[in-house]
Protein backbone atom coordinates (compact mmCIF):
# COMPACT_ATOMS: atom_id res chain seq x y z
CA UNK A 1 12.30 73.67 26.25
CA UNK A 2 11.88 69.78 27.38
CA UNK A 3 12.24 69.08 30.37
CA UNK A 4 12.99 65.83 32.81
CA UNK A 5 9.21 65.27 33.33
CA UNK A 6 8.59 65.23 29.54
CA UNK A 7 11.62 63.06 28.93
CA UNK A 8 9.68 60.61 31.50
CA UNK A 9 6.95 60.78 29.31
CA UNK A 10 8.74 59.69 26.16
CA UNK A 11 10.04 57.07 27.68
CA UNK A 12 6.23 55.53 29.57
CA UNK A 13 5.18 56.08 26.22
CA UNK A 14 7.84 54.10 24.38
CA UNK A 15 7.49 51.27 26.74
CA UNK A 16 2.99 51.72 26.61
CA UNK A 17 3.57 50.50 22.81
CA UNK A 18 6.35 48.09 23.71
CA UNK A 19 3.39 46.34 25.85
CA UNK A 20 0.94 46.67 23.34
CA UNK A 21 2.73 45.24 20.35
CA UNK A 22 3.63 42.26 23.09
CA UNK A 23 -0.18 41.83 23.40
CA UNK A 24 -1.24 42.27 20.21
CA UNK A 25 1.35 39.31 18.73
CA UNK A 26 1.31 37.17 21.47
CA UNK A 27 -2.27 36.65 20.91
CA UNK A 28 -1.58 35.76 16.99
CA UNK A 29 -0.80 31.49 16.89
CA UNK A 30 2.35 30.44 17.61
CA UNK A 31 4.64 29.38 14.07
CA UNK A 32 4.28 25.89 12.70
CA UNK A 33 1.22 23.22 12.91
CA UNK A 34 -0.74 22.78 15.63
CA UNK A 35 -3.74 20.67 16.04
CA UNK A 36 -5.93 19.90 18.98
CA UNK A 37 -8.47 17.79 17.68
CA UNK A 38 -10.44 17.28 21.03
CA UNK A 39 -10.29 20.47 21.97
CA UNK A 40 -11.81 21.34 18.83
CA UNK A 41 -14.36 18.74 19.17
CA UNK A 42 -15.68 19.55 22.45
CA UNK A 43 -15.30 23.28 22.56
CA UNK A 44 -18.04 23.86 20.12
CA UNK A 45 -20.15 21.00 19.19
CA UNK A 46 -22.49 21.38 16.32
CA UNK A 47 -21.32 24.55 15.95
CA UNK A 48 -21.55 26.67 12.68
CA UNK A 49 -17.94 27.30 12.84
CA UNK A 50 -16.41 26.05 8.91
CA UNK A 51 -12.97 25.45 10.67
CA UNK A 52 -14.33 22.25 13.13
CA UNK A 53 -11.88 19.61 12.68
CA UNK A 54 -15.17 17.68 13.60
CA UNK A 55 -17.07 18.29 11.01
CA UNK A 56 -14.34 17.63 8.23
CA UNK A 57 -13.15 14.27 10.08
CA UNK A 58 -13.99 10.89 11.97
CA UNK A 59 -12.41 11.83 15.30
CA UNK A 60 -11.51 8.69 17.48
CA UNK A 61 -10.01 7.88 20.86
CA UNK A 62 -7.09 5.25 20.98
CA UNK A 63 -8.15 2.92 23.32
CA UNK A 64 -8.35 -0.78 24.53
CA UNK A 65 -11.82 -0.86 23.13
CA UNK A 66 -11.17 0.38 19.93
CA UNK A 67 -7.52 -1.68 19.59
CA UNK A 68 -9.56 -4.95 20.35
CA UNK A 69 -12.36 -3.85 17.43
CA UNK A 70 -9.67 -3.70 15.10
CA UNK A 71 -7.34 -6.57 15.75
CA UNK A 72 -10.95 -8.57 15.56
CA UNK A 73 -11.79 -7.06 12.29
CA UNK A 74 -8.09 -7.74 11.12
CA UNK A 75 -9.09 -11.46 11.90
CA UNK A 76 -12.17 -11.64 10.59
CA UNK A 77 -10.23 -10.72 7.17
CA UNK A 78 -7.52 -13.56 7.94
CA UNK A 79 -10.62 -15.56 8.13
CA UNK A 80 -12.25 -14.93 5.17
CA UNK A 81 -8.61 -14.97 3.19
CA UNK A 82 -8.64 -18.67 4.14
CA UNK A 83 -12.08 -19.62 3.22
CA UNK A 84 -11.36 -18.36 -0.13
CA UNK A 85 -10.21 -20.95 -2.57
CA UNK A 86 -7.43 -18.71 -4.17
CA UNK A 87 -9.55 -17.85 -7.37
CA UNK A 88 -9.37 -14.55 -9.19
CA UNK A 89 -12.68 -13.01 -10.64
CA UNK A 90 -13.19 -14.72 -13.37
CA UNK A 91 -10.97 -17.82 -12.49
CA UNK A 92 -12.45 -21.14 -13.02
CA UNK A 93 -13.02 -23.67 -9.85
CA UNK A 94 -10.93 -26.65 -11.63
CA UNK A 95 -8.08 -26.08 -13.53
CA UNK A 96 -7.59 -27.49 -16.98
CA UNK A 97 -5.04 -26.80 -19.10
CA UNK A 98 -6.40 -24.93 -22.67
CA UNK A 99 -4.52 -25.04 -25.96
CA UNK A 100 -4.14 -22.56 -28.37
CA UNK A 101 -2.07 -21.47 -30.94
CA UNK A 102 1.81 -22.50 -31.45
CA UNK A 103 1.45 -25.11 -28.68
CA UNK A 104 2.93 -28.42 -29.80
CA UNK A 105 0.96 -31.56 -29.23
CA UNK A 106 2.45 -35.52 -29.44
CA UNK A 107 -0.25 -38.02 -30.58
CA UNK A 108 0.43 -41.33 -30.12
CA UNK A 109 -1.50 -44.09 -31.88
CA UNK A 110 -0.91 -47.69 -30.50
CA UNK A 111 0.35 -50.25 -33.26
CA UNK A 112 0.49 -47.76 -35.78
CA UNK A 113 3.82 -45.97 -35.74
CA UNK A 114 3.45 -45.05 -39.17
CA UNK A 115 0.29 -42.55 -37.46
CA UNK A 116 2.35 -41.70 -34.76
CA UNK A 117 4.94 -40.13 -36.69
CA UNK A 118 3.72 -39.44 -40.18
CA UNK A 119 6.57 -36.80 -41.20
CA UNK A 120 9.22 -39.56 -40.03
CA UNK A 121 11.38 -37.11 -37.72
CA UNK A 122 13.18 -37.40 -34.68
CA UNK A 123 12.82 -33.50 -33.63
CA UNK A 124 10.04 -31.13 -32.69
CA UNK A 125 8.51 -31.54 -36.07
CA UNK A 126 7.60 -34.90 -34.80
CA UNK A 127 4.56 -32.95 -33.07
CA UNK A 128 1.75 -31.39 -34.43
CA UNK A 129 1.95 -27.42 -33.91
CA UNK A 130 -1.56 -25.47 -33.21
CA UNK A 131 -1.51 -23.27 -36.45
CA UNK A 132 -2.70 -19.75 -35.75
CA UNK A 133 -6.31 -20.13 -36.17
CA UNK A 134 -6.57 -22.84 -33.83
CA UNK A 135 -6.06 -25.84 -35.93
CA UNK A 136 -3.72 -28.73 -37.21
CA UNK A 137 -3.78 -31.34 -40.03
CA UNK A 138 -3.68 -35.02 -38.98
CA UNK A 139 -3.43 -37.84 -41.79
CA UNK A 140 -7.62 -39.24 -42.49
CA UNK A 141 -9.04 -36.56 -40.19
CA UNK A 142 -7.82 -33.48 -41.87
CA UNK A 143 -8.28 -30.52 -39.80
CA UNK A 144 -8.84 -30.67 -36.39
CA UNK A 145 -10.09 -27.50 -34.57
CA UNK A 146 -7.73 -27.64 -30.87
CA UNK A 147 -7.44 -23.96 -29.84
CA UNK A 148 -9.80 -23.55 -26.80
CA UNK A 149 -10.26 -27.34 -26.11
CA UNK A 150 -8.47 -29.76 -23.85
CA UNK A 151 -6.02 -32.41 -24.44
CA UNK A 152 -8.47 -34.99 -23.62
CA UNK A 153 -11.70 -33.22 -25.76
CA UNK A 154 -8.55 -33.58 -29.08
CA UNK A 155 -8.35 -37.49 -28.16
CA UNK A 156 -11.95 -38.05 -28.47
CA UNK A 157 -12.06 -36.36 -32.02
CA UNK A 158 -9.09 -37.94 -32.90
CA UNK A 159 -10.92 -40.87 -31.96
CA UNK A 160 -13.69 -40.12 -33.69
CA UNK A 161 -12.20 -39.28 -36.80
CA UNK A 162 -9.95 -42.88 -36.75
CA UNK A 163 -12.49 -44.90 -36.15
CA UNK A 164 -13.53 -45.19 -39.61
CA UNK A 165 -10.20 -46.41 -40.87
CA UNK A 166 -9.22 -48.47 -37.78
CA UNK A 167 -11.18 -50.63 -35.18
CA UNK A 168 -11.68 -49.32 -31.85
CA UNK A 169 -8.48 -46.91 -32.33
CA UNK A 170 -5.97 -46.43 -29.36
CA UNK A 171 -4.63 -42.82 -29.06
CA UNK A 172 -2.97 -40.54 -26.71
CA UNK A 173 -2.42 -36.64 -26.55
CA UNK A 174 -0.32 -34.66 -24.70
CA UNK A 175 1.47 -31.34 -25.06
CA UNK A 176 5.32 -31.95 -25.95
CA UNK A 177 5.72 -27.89 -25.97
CA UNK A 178 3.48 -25.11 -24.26
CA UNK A 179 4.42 -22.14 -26.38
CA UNK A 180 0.43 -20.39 -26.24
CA UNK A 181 0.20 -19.30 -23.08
CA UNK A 182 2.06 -16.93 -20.23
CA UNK A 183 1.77 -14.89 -17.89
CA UNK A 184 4.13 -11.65 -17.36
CA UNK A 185 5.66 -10.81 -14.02
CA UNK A 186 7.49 -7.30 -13.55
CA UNK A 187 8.28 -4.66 -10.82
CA UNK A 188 10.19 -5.70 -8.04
CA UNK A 189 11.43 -9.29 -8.81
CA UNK A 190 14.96 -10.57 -9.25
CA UNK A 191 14.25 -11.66 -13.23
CA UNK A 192 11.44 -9.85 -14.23
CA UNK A 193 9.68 -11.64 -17.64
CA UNK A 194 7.11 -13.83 -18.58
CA UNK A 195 6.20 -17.54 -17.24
CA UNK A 196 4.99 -19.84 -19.46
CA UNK A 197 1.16 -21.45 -18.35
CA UNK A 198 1.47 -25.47 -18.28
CA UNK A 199 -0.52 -28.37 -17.48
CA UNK A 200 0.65 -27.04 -13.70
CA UNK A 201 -1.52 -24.39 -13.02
CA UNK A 202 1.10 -20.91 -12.21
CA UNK A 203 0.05 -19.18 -8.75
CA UNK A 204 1.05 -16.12 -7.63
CA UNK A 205 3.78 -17.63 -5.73
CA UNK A 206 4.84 -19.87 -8.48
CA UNK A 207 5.23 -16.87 -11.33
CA UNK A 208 7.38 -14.81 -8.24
CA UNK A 209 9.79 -18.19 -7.62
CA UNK A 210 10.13 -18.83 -11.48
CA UNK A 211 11.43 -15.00 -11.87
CA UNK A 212 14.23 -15.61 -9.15
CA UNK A 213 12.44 -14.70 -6.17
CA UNK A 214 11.60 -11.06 -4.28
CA UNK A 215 13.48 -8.21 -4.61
CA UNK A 216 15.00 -6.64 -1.69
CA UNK A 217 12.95 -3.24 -2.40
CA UNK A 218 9.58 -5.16 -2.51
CA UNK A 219 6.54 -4.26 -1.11
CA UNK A 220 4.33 -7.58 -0.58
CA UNK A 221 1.33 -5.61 0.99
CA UNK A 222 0.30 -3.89 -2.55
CA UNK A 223 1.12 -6.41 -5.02
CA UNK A 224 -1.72 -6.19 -7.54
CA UNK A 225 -2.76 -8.61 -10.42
CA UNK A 226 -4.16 -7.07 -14.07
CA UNK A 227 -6.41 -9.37 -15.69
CA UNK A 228 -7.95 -7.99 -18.80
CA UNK A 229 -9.53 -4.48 -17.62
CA UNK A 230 -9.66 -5.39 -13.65
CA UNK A 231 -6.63 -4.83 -11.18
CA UNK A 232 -6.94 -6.56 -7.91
CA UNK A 233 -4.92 -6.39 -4.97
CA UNK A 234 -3.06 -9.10 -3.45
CA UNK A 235 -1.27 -8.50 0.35
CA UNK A 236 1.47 -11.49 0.34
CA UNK A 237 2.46 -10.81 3.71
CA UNK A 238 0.10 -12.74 4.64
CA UNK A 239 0.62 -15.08 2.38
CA UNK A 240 4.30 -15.67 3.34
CA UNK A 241 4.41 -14.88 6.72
CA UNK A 242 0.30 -15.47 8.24
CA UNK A 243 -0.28 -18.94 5.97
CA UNK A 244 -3.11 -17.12 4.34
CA UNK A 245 -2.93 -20.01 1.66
CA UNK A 246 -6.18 -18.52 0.26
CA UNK A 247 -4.55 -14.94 -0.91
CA UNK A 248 -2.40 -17.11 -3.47
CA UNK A 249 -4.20 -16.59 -6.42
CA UNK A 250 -4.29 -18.67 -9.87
CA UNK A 251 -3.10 -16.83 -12.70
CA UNK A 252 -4.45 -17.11 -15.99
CA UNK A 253 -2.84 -16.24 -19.90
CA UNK A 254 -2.30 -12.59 -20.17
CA UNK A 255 -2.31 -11.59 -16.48
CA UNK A 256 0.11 -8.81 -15.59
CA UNK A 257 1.91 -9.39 -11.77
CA UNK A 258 3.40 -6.40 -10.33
CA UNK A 259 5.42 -6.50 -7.24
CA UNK A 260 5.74 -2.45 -6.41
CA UNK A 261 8.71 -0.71 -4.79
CA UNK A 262 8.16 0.17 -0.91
CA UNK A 263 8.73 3.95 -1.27
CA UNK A 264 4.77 4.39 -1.05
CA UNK A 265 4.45 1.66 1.72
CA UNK A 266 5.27 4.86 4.43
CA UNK A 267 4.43 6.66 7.04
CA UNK A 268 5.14 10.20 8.31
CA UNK A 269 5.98 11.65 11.89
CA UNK A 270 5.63 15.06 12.33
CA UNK A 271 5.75 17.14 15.04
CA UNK A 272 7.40 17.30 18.40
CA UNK A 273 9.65 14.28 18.17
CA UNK A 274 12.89 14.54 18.22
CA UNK A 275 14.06 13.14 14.47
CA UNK A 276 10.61 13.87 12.49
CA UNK A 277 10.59 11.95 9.16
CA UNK A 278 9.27 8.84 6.93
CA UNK A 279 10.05 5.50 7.89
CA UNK A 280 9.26 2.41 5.85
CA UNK A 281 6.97 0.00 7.03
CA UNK A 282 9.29 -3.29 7.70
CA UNK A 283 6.67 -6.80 6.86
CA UNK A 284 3.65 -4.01 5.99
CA UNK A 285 3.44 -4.05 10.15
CA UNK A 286 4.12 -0.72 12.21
CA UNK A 287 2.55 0.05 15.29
CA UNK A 288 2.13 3.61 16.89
CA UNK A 289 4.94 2.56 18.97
CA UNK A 290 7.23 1.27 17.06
CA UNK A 291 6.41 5.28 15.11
CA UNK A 292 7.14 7.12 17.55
CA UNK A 293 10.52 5.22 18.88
CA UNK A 294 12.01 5.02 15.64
CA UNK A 295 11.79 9.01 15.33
CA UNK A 296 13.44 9.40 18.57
CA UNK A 297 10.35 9.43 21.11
CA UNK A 298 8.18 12.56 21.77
CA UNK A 299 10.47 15.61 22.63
CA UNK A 300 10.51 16.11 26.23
CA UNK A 301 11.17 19.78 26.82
CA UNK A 302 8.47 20.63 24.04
CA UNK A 303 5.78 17.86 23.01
CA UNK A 304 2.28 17.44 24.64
CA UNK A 305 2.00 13.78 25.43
CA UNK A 306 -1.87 14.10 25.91
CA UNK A 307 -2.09 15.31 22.17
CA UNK A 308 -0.40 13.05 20.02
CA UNK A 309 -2.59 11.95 16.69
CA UNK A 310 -2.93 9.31 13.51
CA UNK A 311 -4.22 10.80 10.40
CA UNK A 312 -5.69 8.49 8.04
CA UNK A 313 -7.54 8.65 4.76
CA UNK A 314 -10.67 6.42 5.30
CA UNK A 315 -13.44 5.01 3.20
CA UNK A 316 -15.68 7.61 0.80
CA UNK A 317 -12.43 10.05 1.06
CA UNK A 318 -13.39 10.66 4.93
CA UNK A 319 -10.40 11.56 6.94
CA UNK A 320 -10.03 9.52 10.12
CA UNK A 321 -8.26 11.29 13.12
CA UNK A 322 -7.24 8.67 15.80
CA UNK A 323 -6.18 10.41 19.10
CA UNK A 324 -3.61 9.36 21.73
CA UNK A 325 -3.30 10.31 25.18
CA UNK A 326 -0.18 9.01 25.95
CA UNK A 327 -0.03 11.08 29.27
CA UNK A 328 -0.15 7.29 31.25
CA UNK A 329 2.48 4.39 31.13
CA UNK A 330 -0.70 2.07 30.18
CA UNK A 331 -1.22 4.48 26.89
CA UNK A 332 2.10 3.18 25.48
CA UNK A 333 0.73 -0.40 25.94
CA UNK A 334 -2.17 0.47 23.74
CA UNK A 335 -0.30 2.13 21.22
CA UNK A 336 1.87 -0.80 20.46
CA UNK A 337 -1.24 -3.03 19.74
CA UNK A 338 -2.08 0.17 17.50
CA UNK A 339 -1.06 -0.95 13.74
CA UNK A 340 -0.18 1.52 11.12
CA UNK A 341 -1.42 1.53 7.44
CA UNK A 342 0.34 2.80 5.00
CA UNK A 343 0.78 6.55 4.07
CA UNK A 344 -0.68 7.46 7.93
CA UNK A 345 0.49 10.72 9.19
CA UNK A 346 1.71 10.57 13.10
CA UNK A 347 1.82 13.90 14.16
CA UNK A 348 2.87 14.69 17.88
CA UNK A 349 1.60 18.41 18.86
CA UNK A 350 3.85 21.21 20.82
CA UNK A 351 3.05 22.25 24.23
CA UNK A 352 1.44 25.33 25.29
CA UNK A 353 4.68 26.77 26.90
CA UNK A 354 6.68 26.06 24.19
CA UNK A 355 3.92 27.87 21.49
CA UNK A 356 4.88 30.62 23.93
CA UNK A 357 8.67 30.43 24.09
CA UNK A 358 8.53 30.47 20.11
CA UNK A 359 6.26 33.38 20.08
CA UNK A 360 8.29 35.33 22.63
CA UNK A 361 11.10 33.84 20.48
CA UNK A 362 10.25 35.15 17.50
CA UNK A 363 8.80 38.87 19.12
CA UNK A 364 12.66 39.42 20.50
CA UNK A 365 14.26 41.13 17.10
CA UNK A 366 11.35 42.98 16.61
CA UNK A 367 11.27 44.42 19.87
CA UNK A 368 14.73 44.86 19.56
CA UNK A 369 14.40 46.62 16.26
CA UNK A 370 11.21 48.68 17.63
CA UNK A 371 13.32 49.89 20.37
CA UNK A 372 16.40 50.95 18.63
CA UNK A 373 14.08 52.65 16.46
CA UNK A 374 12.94 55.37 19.23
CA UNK A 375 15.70 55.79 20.57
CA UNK A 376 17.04 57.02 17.40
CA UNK A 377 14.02 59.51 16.91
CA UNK A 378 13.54 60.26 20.26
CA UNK A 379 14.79 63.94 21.25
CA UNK A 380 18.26 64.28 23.04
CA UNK A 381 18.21 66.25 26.69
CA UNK A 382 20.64 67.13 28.34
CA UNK A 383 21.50 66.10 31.49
């Protein structure tokens, strides 16, 4: 028969486990990401331990020293953008204009109209078209090779080939129709197509105007030229907004511009912030700041200040961890002189007490449930 002492018993017991399941989970990590890079760093230096966030990333401190090393690298690139000349790989120092086929050239020989127009038209046909391999017929020269050369290297043989009909010959070239050469402009442009190549060399800027201007979805950090098997990267921003006159390149025939969307030109704030999301990077310039107030601010009642990070994807596929203690009034300074990149991940880590509330949070229904669960096996005693 059971008596009061062993109905005490039942109960110690019951609440013994109750304890011990408490232990046991609140010693298991709180739900959702956490990272404490420093911590990390510090607590076991050269340590054998596979996990380091150390020895998988570049871990830096955000601070004046660091902000001023970048903003002077950033200028050394402005720098350099200017001292270029504007010229692609490939792209030759002087521009001069090169035929080829279907172009349309008007040749002019003084005193001699019956040279200067020998098919007696008053139309297009009054020029001499570039056949397709590279040549047209002109009256006691014959065949005159022009694909490749310049007007003024088709004078001379003209010229040349005159001379022995006519003393000291008078002639002029020029293109009446450039029909051999373009360059193709797509992506995020009002009229994408191509832009024909003239005696006026076509620059970046030039091929976006003649396609009606920018799209409002464009993203002027990443535009990127395709010449032949090479793709290089253009940023316009500062073309258009920094007067890096050196970033506006020269196109040649056959180059491809692309203007991409901004839906890659992102970054991400996670964490303890009070509207976590992706916000688009307005002029390809974001700082920390700006981050961080545009998702609200850090959550008060559950973000650690001292812990707040920028994940980036560095050279050689090395991640780069940039750390923010943002625990003074002068941190906030620094981290507006802090620029974004795109595709950076801004993550603002939880407090200790609230890993704890959302453990003890999450240990309540399975208490409760524990609990019920005794008391419906536990034996009945009367009273």
């Amino acid at each position: 028969m059971y008596t009061e002492e062993c109905r005490w018993s039942a109960r110690q017991a019951t609440s013994f486990m109750l304890v011990l399941l408490v232990a046991a989970l609140a010693g298991c990590s709180a739900p959702g990401m956490r990272m404490d890079a420093t911590a990390e760093r510090n607590s076991n230096p050269g340590g054998a331990d596979s996990g380091d966030i150390a020895k998988r990333a570049d871990i830096y401190a955000i601070s004046p020293k660091l902000v001023a090393t970048m903003a002077a690298q950033r200028d050394a690139e402005i720098k350099q953008a200017r001292l270029n000349v504007g010229r692609a790989p490939g792209e030759q120092p002087v521009y001069s204009y090169i035929l080829g086929p279907q172009d349309v050239l008007r040749i002019t020989v003084w005193n001699h109209p019956e040279l200067t127009n020998p098919s007696g038209t008053a139309n297009e046909l009054s020029g001499r078209i570039i056949n397709a391999d590279g040549t047209f017929f002109y009256p006691f020269v014959g065949n005159v090779p022009a694909s490749g050369k310049t007007v003024q290297e088709v004078r001379n043989m003209l010229e040349r080939g005159l001379s022995n009909i006519l003393k000291s010959p008078q002639i002029d070239v020029s293109v009446l129709q450039y029909r051999s050469q373009r360059v193709f402009v797509a992506g995020e442009v009002r009229n994408p197509g191509a832009v024909p190549i003239t005696d006026v060399p076509v620059s970046i800027a030039d091929a976006v105007a003649a396609t009606g201007g920018l799209g409002p979805e464009a993203d002027l950090s990443n535009v990127t030229v395709t010449r032949a098997d090479k793709t290089f990267v253009v940023d316009l921003y500062g073309l258009y907004y920094d007067g890096e006159i050196g970033r506006n390149t020269r196109l040649q025939s056959g180059d491809i511009l692309n203007v991409p969307d901004r839906r890659y030109n992102k970054v991400f704030v996670l964490g303890e912030t009070l509207k976590p999301g992706s916000l688009q990077m307005p002029r390809g310039r974001m700082s920390l700041s700006e981050a961080l107030s545009d998702t609200g601010g850090v959550n008060p009642l559950s973000a650690n200040s001292g812990q707040i990070y920028v994940i980036r994807q560095g050279a050689n596929n090395r991640i780069q961890i940039f750390h923010l203690n943002a625990e003074t009034a002068d941190a906030l300074i620094v981290a507006d002189r802090f620029d974004l990149r795109a595709r950076d991940v801004v993550y603002v880590d939880a407090a200790k007490v609230a890993r704890f509330a959302r453990v003890i949070n999450n240990l309540i229904p399975t208490l409760d449930l524990l609990r019920q669960s005794i008391d419906d096996f536990s034996p009945r005693f009367p009273r």
